[in-house]
N, C-alpha and C. Protein backbone atom coordinates (compact mmCIF):
# COMPACT_ATOMS: atom_id res chain seq x y z
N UNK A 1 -10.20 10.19 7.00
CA UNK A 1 -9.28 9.07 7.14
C UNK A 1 -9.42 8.17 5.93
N UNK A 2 -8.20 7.98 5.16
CA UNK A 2 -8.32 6.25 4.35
C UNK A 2 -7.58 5.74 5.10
N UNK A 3 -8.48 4.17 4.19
CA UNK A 3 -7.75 2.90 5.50
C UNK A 3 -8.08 2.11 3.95
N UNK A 4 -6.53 1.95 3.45
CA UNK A 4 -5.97 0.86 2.56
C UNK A 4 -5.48 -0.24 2.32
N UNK A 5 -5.32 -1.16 1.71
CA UNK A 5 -4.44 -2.22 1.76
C UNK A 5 -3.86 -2.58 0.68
N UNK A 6 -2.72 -3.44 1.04
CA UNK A 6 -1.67 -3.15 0.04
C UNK A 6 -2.30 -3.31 -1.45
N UNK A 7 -3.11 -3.93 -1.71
CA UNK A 7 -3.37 -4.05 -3.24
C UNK A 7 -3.77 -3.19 -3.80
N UNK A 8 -5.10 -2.16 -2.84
CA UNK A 8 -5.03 -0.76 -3.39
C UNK A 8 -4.31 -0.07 -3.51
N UNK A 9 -3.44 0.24 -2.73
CA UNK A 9 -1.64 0.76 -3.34
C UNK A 9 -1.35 0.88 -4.13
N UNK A 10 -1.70 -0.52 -5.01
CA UNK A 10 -1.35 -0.95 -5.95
C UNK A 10 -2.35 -0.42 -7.85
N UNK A 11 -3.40 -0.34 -7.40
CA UNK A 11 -4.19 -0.29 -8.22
C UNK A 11 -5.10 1.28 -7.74
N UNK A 12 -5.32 2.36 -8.69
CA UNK A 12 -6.09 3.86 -8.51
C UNK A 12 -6.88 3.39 -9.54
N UNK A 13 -8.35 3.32 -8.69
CA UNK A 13 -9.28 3.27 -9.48
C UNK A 13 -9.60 2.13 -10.73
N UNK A 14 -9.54 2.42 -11.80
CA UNK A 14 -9.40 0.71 -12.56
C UNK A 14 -8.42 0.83 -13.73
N UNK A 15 -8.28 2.60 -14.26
CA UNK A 15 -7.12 2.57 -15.29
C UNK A 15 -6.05 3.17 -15.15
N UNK A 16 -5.64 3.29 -13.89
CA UNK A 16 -4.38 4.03 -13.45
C UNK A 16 -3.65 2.94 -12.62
N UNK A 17 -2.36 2.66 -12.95
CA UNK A 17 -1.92 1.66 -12.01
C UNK A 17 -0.75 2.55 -10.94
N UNK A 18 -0.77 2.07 -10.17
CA UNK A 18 0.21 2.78 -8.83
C UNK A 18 1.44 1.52 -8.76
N UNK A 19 2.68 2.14 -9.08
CA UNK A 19 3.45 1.13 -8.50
C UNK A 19 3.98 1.94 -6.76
N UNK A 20 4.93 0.97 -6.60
CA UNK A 20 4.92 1.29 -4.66
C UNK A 20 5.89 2.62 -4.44
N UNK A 21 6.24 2.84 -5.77
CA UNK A 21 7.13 4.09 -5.20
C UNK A 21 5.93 5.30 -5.25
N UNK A 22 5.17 5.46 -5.98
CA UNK A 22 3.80 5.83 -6.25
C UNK A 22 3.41 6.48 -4.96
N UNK A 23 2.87 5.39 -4.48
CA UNK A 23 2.12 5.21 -3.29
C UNK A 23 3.00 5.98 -2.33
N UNK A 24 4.11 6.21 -2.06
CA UNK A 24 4.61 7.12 -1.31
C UNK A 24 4.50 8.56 -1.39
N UNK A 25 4.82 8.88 -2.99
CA UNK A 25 3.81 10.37 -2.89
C UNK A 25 2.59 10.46 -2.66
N UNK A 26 1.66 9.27 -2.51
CA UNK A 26 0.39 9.59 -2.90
C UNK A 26 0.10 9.97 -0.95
N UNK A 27 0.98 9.15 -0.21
CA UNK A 27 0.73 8.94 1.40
C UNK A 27 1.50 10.59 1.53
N UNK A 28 2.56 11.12 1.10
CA UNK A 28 2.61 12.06 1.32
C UNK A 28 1.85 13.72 0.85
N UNK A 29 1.04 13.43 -0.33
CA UNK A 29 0.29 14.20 -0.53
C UNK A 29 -0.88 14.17 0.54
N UNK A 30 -1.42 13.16 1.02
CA UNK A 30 -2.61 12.72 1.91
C UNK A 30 -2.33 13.72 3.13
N UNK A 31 -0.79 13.51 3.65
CA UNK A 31 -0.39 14.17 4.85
C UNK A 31 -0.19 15.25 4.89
N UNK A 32 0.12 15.91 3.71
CA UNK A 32 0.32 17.50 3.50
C UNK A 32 -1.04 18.28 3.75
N UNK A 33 -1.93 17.60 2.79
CA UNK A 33 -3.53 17.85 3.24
C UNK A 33 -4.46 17.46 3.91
N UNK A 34 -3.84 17.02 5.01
CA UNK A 34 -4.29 16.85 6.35
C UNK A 34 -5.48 15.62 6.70
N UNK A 35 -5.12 14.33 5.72
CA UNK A 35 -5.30 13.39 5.57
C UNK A 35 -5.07 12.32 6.47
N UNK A 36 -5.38 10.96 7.03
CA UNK A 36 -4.65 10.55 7.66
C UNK A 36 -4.98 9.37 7.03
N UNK A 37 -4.31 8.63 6.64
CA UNK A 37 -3.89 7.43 5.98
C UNK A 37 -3.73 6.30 6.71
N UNK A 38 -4.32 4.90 6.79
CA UNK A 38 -3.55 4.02 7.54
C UNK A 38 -3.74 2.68 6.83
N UNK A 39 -2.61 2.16 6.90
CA UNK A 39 -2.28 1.04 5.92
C UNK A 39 -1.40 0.21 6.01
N UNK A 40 -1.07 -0.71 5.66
CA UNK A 40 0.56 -1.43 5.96
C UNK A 40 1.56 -1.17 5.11
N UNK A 41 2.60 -0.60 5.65
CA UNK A 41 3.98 -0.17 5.22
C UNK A 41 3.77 -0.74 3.96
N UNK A 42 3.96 0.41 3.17
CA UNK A 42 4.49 -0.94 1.85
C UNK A 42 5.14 -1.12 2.07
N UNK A 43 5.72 -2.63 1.18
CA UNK A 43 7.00 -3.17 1.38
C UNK A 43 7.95 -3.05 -0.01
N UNK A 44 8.81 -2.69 0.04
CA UNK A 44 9.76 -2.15 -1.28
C UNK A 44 10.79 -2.98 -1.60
N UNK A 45 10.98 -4.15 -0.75
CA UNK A 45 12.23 -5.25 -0.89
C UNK A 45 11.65 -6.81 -1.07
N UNK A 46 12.05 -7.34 -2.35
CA UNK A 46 11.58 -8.94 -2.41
C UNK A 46 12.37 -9.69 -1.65
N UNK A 47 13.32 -9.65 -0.38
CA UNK A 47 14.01 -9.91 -0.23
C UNK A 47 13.61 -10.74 0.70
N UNK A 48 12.33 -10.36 1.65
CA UNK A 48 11.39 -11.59 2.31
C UNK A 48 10.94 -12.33 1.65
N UNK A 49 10.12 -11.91 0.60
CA UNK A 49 9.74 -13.17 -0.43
C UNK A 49 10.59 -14.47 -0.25
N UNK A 50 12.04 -13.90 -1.01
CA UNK A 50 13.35 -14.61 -1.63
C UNK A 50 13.17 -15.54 -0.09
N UNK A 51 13.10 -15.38 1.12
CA UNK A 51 13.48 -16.13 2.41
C UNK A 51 14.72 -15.26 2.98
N UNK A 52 14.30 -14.16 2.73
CA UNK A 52 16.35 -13.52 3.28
C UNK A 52 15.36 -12.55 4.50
N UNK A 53 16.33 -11.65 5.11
CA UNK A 53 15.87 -10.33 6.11
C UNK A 53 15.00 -9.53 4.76
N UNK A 54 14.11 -8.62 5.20
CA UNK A 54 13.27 -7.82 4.86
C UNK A 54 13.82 -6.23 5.45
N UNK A 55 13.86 -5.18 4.81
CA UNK A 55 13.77 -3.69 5.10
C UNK A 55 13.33 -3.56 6.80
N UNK A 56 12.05 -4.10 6.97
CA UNK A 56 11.69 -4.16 8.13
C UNK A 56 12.09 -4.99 9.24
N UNK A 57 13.12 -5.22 8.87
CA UNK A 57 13.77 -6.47 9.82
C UNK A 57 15.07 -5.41 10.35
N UNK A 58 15.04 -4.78 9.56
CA UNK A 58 16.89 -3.42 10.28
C UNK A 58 15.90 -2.08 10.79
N UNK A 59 16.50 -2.11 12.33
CA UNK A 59 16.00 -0.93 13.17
C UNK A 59 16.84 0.31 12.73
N UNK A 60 15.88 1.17 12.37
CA UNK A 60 16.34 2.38 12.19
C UNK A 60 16.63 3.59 13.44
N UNK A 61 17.96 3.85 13.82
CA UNK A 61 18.06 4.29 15.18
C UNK A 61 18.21 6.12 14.47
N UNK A 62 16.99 6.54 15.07
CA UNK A 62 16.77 8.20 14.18
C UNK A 62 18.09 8.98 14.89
N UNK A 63 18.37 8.59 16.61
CA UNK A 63 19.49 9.72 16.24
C UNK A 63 21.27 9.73 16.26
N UNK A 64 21.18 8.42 15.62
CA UNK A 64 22.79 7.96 14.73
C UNK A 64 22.29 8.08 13.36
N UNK A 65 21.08 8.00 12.86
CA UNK A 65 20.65 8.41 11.24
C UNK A 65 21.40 7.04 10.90
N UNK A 66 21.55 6.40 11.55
CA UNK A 66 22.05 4.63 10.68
C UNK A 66 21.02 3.52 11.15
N UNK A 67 21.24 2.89 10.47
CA UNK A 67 19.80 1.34 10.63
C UNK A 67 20.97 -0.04 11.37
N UNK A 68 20.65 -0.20 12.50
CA UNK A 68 21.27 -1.66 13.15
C UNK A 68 20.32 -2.87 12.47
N UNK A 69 21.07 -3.98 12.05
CA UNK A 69 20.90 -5.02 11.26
C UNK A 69 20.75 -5.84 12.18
N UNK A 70 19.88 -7.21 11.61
CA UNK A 70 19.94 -8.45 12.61
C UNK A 70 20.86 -9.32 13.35
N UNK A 71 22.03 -8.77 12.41
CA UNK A 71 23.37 -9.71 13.26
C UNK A 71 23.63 -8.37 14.02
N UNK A 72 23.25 -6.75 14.18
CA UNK A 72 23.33 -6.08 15.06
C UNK A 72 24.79 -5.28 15.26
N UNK A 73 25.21 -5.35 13.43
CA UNK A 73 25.71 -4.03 13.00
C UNK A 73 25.24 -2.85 12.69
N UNK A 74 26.08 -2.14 12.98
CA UNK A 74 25.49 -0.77 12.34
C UNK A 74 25.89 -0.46 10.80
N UNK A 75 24.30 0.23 9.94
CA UNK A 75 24.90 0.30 8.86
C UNK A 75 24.43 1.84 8.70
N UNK A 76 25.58 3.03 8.30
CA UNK A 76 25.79 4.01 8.74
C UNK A 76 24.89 4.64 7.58
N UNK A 77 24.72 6.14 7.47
CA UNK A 77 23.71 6.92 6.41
C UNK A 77 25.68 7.09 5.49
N UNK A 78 25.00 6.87 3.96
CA UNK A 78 26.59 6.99 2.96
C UNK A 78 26.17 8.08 2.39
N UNK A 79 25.48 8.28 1.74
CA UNK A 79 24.98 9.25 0.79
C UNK A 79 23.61 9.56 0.29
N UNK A 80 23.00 10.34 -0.12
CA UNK A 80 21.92 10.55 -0.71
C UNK A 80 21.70 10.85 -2.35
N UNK A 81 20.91 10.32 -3.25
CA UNK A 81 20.38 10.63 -4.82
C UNK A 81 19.19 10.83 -4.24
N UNK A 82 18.68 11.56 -6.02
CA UNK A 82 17.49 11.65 -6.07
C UNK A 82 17.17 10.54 -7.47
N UNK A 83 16.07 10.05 -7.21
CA UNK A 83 15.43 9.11 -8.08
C UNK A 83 13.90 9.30 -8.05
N UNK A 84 13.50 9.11 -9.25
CA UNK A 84 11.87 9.43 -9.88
C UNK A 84 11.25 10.92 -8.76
N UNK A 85 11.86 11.55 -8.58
CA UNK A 85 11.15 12.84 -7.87
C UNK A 85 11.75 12.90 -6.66
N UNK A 86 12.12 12.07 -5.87
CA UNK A 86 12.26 11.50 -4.43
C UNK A 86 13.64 11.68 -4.04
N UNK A 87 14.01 12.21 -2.62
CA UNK A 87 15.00 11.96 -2.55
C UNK A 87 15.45 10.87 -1.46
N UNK A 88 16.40 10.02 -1.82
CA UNK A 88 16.73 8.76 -0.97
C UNK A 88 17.98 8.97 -0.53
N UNK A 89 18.37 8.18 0.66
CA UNK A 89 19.02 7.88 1.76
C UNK A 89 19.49 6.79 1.44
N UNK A 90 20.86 6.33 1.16
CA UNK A 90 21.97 4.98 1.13
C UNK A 90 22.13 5.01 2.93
N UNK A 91 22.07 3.69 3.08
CA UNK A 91 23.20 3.01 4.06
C UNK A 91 23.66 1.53 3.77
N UNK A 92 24.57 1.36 4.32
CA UNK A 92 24.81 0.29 4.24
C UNK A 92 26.23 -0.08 5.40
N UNK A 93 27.10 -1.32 5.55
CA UNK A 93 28.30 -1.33 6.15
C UNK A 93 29.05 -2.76 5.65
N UNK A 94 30.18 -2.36 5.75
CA UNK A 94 31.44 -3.27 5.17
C UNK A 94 31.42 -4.49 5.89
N UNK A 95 30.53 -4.65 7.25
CA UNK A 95 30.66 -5.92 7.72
C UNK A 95 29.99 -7.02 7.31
N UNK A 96 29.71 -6.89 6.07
CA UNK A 96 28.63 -8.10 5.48
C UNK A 96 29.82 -9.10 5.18
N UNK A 97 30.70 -8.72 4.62
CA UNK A 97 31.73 -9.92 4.27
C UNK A 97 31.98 -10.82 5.03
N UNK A 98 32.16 -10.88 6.11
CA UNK A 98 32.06 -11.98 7.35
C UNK A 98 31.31 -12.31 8.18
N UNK A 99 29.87 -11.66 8.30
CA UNK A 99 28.43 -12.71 8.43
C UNK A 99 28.11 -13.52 8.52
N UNK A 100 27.53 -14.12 9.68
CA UNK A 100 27.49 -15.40 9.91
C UNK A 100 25.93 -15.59 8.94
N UNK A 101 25.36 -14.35 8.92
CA UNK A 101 24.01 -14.25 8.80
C UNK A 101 23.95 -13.81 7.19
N UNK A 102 25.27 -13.82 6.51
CA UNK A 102 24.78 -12.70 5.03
C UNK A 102 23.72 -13.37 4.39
N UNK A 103 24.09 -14.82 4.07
CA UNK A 103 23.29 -15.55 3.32
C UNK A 103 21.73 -15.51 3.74
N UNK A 104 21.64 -15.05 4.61
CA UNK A 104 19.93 -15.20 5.48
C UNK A 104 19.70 -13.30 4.56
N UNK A 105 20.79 -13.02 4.13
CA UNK A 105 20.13 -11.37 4.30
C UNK A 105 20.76 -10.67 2.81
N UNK A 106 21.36 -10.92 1.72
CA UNK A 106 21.49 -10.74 0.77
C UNK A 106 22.86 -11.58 -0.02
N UNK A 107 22.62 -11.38 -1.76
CA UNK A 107 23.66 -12.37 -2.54
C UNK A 107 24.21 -11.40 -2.97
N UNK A 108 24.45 -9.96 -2.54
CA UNK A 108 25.33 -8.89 -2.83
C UNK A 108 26.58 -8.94 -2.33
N UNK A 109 27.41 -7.95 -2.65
CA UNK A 109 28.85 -7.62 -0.97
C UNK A 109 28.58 -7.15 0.06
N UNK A 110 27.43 -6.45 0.47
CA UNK A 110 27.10 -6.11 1.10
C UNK A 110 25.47 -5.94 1.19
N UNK A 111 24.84 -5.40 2.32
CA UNK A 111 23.17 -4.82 1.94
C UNK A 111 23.12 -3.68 2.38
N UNK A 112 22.44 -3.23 1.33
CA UNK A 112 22.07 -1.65 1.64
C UNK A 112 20.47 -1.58 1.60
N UNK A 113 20.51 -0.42 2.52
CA UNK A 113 19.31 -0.20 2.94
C UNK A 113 19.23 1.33 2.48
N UNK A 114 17.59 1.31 1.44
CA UNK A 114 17.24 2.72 1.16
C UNK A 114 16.07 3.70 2.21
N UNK A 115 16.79 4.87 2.11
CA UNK A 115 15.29 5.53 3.04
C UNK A 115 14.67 6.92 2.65
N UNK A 116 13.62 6.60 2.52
CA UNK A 116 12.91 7.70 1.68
C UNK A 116 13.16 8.88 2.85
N UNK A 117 13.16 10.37 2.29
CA UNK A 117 13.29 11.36 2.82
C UNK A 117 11.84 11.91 4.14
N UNK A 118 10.78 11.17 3.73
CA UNK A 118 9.48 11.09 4.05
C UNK A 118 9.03 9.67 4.43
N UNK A 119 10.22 8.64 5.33
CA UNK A 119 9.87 7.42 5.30
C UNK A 119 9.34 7.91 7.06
N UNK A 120 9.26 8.94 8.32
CA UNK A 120 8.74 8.75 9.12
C UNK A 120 7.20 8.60 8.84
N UNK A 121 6.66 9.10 7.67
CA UNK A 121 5.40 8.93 7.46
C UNK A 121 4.75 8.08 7.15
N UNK A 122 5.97 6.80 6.65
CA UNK A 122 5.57 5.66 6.57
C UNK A 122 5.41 4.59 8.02
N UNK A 123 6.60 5.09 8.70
CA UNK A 123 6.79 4.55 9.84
C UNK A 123 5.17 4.82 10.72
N UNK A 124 4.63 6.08 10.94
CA UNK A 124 3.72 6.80 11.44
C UNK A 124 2.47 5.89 11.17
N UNK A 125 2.21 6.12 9.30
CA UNK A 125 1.24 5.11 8.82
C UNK A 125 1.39 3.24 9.16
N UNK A 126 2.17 2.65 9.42
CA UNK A 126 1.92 1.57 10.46
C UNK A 126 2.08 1.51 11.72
N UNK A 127 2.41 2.40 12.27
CA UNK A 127 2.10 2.30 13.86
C UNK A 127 0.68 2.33 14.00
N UNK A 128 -0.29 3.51 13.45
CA UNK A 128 -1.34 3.80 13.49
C UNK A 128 -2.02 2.41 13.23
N UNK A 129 -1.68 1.18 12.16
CA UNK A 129 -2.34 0.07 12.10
C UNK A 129 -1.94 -0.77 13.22
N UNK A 130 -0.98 -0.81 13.53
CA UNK A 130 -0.32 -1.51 15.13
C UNK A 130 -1.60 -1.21 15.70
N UNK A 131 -1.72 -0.31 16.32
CA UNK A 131 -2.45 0.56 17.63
C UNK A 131 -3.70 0.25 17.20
N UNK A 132 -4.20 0.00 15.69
CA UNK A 132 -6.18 -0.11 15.72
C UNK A 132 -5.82 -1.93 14.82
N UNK A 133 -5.29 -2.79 15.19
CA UNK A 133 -5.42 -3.69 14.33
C UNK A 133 -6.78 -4.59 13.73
N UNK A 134 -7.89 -3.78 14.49
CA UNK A 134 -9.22 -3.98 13.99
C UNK A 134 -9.55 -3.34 12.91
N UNK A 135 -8.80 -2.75 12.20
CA UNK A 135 -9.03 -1.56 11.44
C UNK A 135 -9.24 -2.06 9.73
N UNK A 136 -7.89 -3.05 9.74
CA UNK A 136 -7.98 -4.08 8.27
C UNK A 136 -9.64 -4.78 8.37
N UNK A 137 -9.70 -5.20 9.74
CA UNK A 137 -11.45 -6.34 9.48
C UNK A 137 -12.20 -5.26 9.15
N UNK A 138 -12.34 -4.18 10.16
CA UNK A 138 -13.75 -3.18 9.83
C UNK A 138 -13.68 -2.74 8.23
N UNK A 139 -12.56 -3.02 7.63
CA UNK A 139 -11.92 -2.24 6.58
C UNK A 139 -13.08 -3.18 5.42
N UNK A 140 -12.12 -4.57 5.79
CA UNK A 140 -12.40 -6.04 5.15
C UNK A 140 -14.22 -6.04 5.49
N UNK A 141 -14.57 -5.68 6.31
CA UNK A 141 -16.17 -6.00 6.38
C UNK A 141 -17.43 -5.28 5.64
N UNK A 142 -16.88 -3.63 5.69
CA UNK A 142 -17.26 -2.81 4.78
C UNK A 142 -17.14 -2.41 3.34
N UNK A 143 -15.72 -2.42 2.95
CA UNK A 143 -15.42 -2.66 1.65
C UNK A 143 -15.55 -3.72 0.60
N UNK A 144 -15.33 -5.04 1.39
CA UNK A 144 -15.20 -6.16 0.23
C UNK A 144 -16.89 -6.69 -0.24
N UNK A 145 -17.45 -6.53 0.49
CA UNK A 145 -19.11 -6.90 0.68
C UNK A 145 -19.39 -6.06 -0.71
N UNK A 146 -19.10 -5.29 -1.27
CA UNK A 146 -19.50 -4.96 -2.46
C UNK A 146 -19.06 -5.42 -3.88
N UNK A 147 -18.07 -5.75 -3.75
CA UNK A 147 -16.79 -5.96 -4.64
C UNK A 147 -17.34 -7.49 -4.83
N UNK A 148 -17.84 -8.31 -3.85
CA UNK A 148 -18.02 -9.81 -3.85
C UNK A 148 -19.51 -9.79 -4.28
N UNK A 149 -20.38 -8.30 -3.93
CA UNK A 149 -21.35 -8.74 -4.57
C UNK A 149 -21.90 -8.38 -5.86
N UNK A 150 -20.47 -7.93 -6.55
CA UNK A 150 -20.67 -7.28 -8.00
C UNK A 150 -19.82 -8.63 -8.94
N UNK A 151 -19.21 -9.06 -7.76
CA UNK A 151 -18.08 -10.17 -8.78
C UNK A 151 -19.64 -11.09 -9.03
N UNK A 152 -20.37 -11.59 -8.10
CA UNK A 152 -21.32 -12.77 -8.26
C UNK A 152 -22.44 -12.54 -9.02
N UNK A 153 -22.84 -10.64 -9.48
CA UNK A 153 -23.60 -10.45 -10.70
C UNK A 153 -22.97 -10.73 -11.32
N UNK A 154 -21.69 -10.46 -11.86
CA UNK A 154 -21.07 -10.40 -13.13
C UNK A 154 -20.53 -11.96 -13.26
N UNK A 155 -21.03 -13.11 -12.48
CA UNK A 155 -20.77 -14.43 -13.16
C UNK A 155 -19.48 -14.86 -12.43
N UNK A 156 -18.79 -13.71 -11.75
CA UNK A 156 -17.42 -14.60 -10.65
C UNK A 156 -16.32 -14.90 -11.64
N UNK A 157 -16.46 -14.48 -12.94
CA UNK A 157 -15.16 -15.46 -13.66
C UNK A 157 -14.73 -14.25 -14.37
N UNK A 158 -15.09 -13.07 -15.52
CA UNK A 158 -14.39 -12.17 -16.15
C UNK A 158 -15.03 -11.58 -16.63
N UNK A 159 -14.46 -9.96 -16.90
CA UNK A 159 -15.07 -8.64 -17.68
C UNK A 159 -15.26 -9.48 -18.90
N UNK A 160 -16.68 -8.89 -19.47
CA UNK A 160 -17.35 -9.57 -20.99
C UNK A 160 -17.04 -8.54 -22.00
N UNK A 161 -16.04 -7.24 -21.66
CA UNK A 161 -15.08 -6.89 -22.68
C UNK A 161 -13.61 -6.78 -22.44
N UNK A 162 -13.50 -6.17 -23.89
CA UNK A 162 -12.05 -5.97 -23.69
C UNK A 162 -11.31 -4.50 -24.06
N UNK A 163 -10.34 -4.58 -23.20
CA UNK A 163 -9.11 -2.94 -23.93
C UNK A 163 -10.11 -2.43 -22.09
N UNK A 164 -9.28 -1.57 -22.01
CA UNK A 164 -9.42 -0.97 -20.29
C UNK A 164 -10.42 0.07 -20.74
N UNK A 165 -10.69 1.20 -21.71
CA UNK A 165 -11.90 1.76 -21.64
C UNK A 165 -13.23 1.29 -21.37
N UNK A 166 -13.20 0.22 -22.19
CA UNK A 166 -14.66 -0.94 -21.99
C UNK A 166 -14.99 -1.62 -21.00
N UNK A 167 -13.55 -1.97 -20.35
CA UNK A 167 -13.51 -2.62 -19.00
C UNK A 167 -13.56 -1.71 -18.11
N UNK A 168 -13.42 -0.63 -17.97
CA UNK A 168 -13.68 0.40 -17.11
C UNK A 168 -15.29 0.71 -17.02
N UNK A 169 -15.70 0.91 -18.19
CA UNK A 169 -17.22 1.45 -18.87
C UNK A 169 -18.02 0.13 -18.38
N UNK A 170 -17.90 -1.09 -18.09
CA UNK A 170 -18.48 -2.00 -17.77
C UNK A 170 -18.38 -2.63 -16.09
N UNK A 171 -17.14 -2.03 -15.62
CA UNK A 171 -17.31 -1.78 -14.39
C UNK A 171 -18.08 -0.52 -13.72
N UNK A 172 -17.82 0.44 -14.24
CA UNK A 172 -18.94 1.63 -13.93
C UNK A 172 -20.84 1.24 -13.60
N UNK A 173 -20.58 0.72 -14.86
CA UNK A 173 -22.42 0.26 -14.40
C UNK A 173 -22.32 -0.93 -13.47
N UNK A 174 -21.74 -1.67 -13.43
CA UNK A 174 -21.58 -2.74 -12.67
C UNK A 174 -21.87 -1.99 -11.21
N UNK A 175 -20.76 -0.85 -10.31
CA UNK A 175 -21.36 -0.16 -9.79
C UNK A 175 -22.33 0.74 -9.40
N UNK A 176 -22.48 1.15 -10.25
CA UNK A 176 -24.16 2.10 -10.33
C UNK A 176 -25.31 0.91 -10.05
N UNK A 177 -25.01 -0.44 -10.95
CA UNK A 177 -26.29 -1.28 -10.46
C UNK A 177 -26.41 -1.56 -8.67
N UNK A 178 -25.16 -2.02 -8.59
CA UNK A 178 -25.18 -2.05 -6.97
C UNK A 178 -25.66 -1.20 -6.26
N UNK A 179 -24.80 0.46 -6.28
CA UNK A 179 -25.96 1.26 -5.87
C UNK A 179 -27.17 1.57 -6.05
N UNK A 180 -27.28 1.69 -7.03
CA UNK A 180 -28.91 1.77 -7.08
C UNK A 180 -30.03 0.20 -6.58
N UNK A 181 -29.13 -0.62 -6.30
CA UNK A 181 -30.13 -1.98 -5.64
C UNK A 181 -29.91 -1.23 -3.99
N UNK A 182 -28.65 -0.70 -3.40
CA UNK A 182 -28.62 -0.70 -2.11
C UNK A 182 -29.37 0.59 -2.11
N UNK A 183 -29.52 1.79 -2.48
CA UNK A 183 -30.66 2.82 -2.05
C UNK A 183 -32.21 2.23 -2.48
N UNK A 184 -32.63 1.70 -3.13
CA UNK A 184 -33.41 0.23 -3.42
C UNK A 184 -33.64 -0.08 -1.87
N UNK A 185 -33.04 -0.88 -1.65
CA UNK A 185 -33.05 -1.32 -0.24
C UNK A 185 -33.36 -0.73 1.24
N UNK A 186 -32.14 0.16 1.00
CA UNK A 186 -32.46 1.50 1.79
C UNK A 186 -33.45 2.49 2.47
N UNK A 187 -33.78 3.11 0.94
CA UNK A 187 -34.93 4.10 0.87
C UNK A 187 -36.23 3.55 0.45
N UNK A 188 -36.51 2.31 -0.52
CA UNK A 188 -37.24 1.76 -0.71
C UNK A 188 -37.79 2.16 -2.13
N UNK A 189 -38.30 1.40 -3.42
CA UNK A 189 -38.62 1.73 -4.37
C UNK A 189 -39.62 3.29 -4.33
N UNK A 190 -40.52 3.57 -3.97
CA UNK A 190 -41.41 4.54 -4.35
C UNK A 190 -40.59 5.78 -3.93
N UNK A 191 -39.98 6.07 -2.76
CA UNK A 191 -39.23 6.86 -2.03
C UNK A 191 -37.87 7.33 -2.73
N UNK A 192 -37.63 5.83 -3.67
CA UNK A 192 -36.18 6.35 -4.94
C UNK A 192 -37.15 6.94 -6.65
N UNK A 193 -38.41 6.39 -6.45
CA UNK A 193 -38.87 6.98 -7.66
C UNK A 193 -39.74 8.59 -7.72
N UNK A 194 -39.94 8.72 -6.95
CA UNK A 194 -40.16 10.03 -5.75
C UNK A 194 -39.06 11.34 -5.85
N UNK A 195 -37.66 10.36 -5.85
CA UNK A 195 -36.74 11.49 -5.85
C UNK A 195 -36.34 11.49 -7.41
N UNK A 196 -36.59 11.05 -8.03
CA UNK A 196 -36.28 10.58 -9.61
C UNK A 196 -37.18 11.40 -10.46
N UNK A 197 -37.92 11.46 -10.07
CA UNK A 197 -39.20 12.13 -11.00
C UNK A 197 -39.05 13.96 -10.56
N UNK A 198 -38.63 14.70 -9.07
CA UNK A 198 -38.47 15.35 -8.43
C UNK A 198 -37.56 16.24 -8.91
């Protein structure tokens, strides 16, 4: 099982960056190989940000294959492209023009809504966080405890190089010191110098 959050999504490791369309092959490679992933939907629309409806705000009804909107039109499947590898799903409907609600929900003629060909797996991957919502804390309790206690060796304020090889190369030991303080801890000095010499 991984159990992610959105910023890792965002970021593989320290010199690979993931943007969010990314992260959808990466959730569908996970599932092909029998992975199970759980995380919060990414979100693919600034459109909550902005204060308008969000992607996740239009119910997707699987067997009309169209998404009902908050004013509780239907906006029908139009067509399909393919874009960066992927193939996507248009909908949208002509009743935006007289909306009581457009302005709450886009500054277009209409809103369209995209859907990845592999978006039940997205759907799938947040239900699964619905159903364990303890899952972000256990996540948050285990993971960050390291990360906070490498930021407070390294001074809490910034990498002491520069260019991403160096900053990579200086996060590396940064981790190795940690581990090697927590098997330190663990196993206990003589018992890690024991296996060292061995």
């Amino acid at each position: 099982m991984i159990l992610l959050d959105r910023g890792q999504c965002r970021v593989k490791f320290l010199t690979q960056r993931f943007d969010t369309r990314a992260i959808l092959l990466v959730i569908l490679a996970c599932h092909e190989a029998g992975i199970t992933v759980t995380l919060p939907k990414p979100q693919t629309s600034g459109a909550k940000s902005e204060g308008r409806f969000g992607k996740q705000d239009f119910v997707y009804l699987t067997k009309e294959d169209a998404y009902r909107c908050p004013a509780g039109e239907r906006l029908p499947y139009r067509y399909t492209n393919q874009e960066d590898g992927k193939m996507l799903r248009r909908y949208w409907t002509t009743a935006c023009q007289t909306c009581p609600l457009k302005s709450e929900c886009t500054t277009g003629p209409e809103r369209r809504i995209t859907r990845w060909e592999h978006e039940h797996l997205l759907e799938a991957v947040q239900r699964r966080l619905d159903a364990n919502p303890q899952a972000m804390r256990q996540r948050r309790e285990t993971v960050e405890h390291p990360f906070g206690t490498m930021k407070a060796r390294m001074g809490a304020t910034h990498f002491l190089t520069k260019t991403l090889p160096k900053v990579a190369a200086e996060m590396a030991l940064s981790v190795l010191a940690y581990n090697l303080t927590r098997v330190m801890n663990i196993v206990g000095i003589k018992p890690l110098m024991a296996a060292i010499v061995a």
